[in-house]
Protein backbone atom coordinates (compact mmCIF):
# COMPACT_ATOMS: atom_id res chain seq x y z
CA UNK A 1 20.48 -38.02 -17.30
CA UNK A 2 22.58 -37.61 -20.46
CA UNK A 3 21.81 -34.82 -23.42
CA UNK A 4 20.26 -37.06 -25.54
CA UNK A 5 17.21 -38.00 -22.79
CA UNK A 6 17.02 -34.55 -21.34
CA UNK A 7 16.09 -33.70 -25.13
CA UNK A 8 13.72 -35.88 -25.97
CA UNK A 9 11.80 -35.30 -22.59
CA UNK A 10 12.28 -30.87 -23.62
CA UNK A 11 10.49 -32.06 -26.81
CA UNK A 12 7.95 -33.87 -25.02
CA UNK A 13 6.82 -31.54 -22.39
CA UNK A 14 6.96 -28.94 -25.29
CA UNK A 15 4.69 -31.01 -28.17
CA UNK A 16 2.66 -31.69 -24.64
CA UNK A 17 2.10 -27.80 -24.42
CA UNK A 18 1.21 -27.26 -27.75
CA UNK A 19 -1.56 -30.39 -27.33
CA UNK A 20 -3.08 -28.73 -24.45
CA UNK A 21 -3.19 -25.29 -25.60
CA UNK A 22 -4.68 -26.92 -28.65
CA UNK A 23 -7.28 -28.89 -26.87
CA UNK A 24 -8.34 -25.74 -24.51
CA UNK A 25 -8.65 -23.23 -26.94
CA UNK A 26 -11.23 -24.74 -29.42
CA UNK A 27 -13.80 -21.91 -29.10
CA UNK A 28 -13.11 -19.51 -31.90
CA UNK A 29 -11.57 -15.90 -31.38
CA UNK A 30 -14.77 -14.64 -31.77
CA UNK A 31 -16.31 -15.90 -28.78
CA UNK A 32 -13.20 -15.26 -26.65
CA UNK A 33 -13.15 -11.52 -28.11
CA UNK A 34 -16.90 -11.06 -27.36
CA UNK A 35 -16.84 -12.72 -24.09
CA UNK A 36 -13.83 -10.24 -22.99
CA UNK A 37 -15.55 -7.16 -24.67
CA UNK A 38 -18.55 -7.78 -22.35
CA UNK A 39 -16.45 -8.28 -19.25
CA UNK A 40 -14.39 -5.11 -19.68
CA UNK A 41 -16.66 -3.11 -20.78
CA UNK A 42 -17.23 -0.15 -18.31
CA UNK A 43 -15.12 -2.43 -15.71
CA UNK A 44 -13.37 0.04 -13.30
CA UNK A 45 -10.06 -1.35 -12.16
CA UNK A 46 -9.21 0.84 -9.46
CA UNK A 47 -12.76 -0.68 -7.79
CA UNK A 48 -12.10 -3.59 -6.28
CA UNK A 49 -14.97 -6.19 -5.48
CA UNK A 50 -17.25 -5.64 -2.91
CA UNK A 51 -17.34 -7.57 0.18
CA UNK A 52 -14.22 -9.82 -1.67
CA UNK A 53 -12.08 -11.50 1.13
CA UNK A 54 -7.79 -12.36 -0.81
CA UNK A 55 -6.80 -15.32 0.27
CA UNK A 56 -2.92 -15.20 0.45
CA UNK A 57 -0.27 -18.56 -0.23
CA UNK A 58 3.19 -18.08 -0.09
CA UNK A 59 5.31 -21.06 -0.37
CA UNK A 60 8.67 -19.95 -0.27
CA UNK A 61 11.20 -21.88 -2.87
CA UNK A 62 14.36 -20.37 -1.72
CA UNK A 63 16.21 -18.64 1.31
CA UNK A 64 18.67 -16.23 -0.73
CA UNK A 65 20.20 -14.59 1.78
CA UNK A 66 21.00 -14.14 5.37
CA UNK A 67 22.89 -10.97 6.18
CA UNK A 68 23.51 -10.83 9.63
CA UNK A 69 25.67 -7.61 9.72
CA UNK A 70 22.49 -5.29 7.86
CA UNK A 71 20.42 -7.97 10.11
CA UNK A 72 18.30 -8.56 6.78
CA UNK A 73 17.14 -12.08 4.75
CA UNK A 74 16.15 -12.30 1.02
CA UNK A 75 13.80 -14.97 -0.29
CA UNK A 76 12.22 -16.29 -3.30
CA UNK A 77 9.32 -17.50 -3.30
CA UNK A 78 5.79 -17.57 -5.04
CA UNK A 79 2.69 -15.45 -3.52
CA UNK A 80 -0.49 -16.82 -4.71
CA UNK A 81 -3.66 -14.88 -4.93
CA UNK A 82 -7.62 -15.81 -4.65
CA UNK A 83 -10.27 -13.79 -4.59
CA UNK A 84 -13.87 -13.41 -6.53
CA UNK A 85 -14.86 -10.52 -8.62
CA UNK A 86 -18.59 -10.96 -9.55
CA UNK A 87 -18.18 -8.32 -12.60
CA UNK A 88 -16.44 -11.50 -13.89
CA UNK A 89 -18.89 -14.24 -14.17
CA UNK A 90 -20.25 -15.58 -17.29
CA UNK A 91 -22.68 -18.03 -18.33
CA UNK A 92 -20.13 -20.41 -20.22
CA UNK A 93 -22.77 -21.99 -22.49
CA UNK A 94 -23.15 -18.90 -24.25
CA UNK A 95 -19.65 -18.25 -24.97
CA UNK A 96 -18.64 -21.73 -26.55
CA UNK A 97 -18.18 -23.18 -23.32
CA UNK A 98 -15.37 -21.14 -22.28
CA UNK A 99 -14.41 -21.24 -19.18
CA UNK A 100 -11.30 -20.01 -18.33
CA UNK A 101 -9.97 -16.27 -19.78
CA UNK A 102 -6.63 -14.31 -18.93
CA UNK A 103 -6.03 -11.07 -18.00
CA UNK A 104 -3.40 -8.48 -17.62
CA UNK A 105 -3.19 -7.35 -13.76
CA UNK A 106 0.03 -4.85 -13.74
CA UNK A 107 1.63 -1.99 -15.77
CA UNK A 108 -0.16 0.66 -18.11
CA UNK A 109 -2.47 -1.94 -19.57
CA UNK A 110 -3.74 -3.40 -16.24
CA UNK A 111 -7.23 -4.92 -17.21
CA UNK A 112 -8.85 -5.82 -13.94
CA UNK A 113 -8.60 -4.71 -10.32
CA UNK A 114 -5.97 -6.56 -8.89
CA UNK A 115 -4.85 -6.58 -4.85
CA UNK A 116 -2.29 -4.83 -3.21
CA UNK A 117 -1.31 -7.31 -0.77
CA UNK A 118 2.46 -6.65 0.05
CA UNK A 119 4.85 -7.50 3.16
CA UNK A 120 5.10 -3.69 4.96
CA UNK A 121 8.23 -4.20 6.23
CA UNK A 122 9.90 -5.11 3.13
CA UNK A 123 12.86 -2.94 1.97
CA UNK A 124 13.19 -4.63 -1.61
CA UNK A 125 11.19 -6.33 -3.89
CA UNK A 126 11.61 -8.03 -7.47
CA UNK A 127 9.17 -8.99 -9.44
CA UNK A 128 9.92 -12.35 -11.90
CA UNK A 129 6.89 -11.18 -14.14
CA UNK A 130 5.83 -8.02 -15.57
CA UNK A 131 3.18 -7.87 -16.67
CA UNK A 132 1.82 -10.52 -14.08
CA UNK A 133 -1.16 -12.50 -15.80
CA UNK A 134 -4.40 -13.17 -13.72
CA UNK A 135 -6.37 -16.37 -14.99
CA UNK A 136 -10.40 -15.80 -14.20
CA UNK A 137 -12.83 -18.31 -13.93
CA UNK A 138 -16.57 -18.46 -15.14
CA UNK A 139 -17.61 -18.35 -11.74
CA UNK A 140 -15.77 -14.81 -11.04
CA UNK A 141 -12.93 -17.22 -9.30
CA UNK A 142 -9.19 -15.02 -10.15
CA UNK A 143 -6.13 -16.21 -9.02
CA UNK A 144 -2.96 -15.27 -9.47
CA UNK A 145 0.61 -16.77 -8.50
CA UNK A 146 3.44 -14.31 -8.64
CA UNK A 147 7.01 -15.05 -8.74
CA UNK A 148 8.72 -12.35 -6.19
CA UNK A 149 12.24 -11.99 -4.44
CA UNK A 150 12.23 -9.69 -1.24
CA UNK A 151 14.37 -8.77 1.19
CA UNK A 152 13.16 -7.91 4.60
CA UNK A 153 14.15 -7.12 8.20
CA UNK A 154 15.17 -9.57 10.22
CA UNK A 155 16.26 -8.82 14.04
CA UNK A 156 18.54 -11.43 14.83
CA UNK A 157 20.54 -12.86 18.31
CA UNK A 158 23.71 -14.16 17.55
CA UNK A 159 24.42 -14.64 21.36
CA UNK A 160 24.55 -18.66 20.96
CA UNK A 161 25.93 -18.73 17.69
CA UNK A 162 26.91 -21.26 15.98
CA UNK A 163 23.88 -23.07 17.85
CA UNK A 164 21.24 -20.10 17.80
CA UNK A 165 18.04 -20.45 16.18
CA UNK A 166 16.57 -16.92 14.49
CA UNK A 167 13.07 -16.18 13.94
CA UNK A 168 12.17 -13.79 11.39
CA UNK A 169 8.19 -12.05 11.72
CA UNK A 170 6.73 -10.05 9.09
CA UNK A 171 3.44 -8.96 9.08
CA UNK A 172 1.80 -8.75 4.75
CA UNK A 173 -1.54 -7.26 3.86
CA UNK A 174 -2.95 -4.28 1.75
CA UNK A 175 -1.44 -1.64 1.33
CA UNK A 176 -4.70 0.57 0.88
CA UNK A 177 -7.13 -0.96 1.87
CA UNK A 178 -7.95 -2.78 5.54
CA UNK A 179 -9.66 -5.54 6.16
């Protein structure tokens, strides 16, 4: 693909954005500023939801490394989050139809409880995104999708090698609470 193309298709995607974001924000500020107001207000983020169940995704993009001497593998990949908070449902019709509101889930300014879901044997962990953005749902529906690199244990039998196969276990949950 020369220059030339891979421009026009940048400007494309881009003016594409810009459309949508257009199109999907059509409610005024003041409805989006009410609507969060009302949401927030008195929400306690180190609460999570009651009786919530996370539903976990990770679809791994990339196999960094293999380190066979510290017996270790990195990967990239993106963990997706699901889970319902009912302190976050809204009747759209009386916000505009608005139906879809972001949130900040990380750092000092962490707006909603957010899950602690992590892989325990982990030695290293990078996070893509900070602060990481949750998108919630008139129906109380948040998700989240989290670009991470981590490196973790990995026993491995290099008896057969160059014709061994390795198999790498890790066990992920939360980290406070059990479920």
């Amino acid at each position: 693909m020369s220059f030339s193309v891979m421009s026009r298709s940048l400007r494309y995607l881009i003016a594409s954005l810009l459309v949508t974001a257009a199109v999907t924000s059509a409610a005024s500020y003041k409805s989006y500023t009410a609507l969060r107001e009302i949401l927030l207000n008195n929400y306690d983020i180190n609460v999570p939801p009651i009786g919530t169940t996370i539903r976990v995704q990770l679809a791994l993009q990339k196999l960094v490394e293999i380190d066979t001497p510290g017996q270790t593998i990195t990967i990239a990949s993106w963990w997706r989050l699901y889970w319902t908070d009912d302190r976050l449902v809204w009747n759209t019709s009386e916000y505009e139809d608005i139906d879809y509101l972001t949130f900040i889930g990380s750092g000092e300014k962490r707006e909603v409880w957010a899950p602690d879901v992590l892989v325990y044997e982990m030695t290293e962990q990078i996070f893509a995104t900070d602060p990481r953005v949750f998108g919630g749902y008139s129906d109380g529906s948040v998700f989240i999708s989290i670009p991470l690199t981590q490196k973790i244990p990995c026993a491995m039998n290099l008896d057969k090698f160059p014709r061994d196969t390795q198999t790498c276990s890790f066990i992920f949950g939360s980290w406070m609470f059990n479920g």
